[in-house]
N, C-alpha and C. Protein backbone atom coordinates (compact mmCIF):
# COMPACT_ATOMS: atom_id res chain seq x y z
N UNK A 1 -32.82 -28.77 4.88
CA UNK A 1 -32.52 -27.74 5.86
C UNK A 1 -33.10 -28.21 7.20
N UNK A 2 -32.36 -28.03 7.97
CA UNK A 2 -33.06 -28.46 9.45
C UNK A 2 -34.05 -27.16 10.04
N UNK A 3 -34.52 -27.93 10.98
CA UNK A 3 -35.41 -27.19 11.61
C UNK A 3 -35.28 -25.95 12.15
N UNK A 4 -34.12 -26.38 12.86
CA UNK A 4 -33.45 -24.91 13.70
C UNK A 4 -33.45 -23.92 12.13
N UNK A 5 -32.67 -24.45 11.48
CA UNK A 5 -32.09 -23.18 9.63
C UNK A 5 -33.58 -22.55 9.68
N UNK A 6 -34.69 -23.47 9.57
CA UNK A 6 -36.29 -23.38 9.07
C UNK A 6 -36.46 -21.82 10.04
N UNK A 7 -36.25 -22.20 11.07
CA UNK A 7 -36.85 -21.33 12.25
C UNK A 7 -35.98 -19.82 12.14
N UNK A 8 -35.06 -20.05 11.95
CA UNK A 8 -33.88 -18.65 11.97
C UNK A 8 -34.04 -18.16 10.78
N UNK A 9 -34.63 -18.82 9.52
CA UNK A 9 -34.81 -17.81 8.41
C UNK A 9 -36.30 -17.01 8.58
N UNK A 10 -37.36 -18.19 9.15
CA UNK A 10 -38.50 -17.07 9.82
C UNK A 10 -38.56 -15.70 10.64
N UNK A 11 -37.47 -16.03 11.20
CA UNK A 11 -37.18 -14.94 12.33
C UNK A 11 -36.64 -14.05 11.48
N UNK A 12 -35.58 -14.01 10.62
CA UNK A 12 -34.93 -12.98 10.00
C UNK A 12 -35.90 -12.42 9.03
N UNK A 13 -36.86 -12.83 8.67
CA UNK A 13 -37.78 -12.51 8.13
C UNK A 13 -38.27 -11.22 8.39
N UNK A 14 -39.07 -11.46 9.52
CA UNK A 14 -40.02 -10.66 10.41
C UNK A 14 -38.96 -9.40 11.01
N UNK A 15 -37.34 -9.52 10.93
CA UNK A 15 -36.93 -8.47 11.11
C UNK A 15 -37.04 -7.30 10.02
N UNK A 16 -36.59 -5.88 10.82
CA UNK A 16 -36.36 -4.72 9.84
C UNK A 16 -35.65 -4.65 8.90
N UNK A 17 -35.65 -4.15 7.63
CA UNK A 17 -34.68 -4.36 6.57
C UNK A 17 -33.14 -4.33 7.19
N UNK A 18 -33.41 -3.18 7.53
CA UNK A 18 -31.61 -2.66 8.13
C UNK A 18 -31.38 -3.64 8.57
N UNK A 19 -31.95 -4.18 9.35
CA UNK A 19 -31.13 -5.47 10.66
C UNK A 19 -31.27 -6.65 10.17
N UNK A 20 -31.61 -6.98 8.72
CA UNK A 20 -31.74 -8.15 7.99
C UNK A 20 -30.15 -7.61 7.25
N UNK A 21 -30.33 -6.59 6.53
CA UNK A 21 -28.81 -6.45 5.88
C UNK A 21 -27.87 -6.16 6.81
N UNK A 22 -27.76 -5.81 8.00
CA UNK A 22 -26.75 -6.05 8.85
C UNK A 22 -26.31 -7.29 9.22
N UNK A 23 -27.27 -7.78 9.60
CA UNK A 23 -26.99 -9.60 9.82
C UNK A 23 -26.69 -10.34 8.30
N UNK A 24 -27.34 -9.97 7.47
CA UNK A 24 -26.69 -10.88 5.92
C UNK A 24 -24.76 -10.33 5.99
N UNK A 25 -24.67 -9.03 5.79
CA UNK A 25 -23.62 -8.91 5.90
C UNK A 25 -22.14 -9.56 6.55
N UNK A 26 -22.84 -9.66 7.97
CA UNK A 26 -22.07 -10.39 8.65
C UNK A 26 -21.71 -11.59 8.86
N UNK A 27 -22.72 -12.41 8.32
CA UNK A 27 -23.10 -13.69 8.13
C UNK A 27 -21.90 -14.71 6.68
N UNK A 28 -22.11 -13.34 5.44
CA UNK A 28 -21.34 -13.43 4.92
C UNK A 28 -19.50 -13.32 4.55
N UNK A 29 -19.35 -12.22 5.79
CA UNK A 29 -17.81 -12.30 6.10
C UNK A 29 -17.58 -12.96 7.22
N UNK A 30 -18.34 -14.20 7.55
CA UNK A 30 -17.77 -14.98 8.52
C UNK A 30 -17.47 -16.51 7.62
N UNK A 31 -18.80 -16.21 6.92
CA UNK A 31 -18.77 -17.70 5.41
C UNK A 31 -17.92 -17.64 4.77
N UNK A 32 -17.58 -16.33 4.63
CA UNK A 32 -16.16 -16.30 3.62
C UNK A 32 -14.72 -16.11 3.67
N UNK A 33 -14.52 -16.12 4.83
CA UNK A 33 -13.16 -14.97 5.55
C UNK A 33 -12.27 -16.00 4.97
N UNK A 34 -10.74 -15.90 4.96
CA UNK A 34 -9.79 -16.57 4.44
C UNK A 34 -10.18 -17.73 5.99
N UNK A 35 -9.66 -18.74 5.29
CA UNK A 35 -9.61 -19.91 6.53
C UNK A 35 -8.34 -19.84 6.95
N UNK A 36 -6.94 -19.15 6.43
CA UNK A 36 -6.22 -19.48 7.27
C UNK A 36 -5.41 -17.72 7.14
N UNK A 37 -4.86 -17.61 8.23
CA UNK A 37 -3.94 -15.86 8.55
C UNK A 37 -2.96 -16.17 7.47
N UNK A 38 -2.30 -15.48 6.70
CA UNK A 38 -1.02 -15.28 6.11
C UNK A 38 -0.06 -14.55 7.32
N UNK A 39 0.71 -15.41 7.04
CA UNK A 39 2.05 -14.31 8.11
C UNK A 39 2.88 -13.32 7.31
N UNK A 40 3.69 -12.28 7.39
CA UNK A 40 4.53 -11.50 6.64
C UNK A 40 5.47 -12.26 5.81
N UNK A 41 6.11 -13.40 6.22
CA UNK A 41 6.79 -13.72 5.25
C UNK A 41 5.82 -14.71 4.12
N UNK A 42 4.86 -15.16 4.22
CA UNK A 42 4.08 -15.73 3.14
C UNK A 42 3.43 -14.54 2.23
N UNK A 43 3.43 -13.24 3.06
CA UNK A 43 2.98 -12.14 1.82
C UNK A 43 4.04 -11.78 1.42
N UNK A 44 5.25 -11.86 1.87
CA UNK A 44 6.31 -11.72 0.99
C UNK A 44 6.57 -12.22 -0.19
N UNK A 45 6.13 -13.63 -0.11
CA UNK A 45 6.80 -14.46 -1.10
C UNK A 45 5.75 -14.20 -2.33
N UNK A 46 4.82 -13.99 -1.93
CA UNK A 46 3.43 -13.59 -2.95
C UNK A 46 3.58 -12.40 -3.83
N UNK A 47 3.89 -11.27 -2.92
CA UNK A 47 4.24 -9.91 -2.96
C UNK A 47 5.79 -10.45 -4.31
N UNK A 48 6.11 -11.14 -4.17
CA UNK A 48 7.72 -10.98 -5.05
C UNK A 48 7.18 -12.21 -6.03
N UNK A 49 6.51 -13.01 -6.33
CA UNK A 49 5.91 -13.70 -7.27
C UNK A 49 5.34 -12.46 -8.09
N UNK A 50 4.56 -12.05 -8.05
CA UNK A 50 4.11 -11.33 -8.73
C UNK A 50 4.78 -9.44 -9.15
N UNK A 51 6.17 -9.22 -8.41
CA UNK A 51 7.01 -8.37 -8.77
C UNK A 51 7.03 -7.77 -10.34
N UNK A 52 7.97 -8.87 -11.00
CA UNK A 52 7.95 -8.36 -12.62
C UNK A 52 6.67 -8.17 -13.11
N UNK A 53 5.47 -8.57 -12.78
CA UNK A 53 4.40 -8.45 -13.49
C UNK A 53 3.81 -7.10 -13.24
N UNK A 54 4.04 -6.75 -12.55
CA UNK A 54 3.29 -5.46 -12.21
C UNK A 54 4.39 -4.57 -12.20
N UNK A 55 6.25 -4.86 -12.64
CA UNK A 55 6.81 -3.96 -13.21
C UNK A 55 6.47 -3.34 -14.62
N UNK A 56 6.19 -4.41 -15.15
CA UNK A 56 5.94 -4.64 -16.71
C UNK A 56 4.98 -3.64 -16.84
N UNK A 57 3.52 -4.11 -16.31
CA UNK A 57 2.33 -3.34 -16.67
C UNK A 57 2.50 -1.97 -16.20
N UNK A 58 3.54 -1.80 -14.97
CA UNK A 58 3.36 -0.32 -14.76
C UNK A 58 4.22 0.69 -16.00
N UNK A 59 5.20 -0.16 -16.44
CA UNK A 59 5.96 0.85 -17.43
C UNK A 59 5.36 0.91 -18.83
N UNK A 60 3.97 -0.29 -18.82
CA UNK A 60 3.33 0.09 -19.99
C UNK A 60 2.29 0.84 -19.39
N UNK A 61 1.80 1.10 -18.82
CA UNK A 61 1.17 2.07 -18.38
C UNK A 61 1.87 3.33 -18.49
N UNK A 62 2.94 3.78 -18.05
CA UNK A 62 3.49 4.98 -18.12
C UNK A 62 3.73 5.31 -19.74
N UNK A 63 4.15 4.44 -20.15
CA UNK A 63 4.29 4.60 -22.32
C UNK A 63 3.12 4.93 -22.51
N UNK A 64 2.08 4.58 -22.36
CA UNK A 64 0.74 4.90 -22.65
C UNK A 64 0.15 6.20 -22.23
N UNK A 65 0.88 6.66 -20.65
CA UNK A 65 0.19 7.53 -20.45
C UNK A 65 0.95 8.86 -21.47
N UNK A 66 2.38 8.63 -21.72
CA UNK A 66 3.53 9.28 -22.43
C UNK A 66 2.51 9.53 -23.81
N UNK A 67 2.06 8.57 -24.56
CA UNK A 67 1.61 8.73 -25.61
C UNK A 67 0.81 9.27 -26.08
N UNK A 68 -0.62 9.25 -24.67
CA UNK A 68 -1.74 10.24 -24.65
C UNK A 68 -1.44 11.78 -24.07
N UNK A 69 -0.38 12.03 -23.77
CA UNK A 69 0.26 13.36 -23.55
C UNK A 69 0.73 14.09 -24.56
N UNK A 70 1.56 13.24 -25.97
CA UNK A 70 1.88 13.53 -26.77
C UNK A 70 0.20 13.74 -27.95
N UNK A 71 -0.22 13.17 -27.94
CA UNK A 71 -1.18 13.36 -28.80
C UNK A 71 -1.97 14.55 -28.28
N UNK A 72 -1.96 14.52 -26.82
CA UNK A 72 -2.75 15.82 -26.54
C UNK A 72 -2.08 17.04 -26.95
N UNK A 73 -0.66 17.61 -26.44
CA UNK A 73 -0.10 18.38 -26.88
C UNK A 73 0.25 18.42 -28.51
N UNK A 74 -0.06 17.45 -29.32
CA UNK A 74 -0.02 17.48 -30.66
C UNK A 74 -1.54 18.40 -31.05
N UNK A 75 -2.36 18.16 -30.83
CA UNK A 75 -3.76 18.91 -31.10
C UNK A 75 -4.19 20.13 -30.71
């Protein structure tokens, strides 16, 4: 770690909690942010890759929810 890293983790130190988790926070959605923008048509193409799959699961989801309706009104 260099010197300067050495010196800026001292300092964050000696700050207030709050303003240590404000700064971690931020620190971390700058380390992590996507590196590059998606444009609308690249979430398109994503958005429709994954279409049938989340047709599928939603209509098993709905059978399921069908089924726990029936069992409730059965009891």
């Amino acid at each position: 770690m260099s010197t300067i890293g050495k010196e800026l983790l001292k300092s964050f130190d000696l700050l207030p909690q709050q303003e240590r988790y404000q700064i971690a926070s931020e620190i971390m959605r700058r380390a992590f942010a996507p590196a590059t923008d998606l444009d609308d048509a690249q979430l398109a193409v994503v958005y429709a890759e994954f279409a049938e799959t989340d047709r599928v699961l939603a209509e098993a989801g709905i059978d399921d929810y069908d089924r726990g309706l029936l069992y409730e009104d059965a009891e």
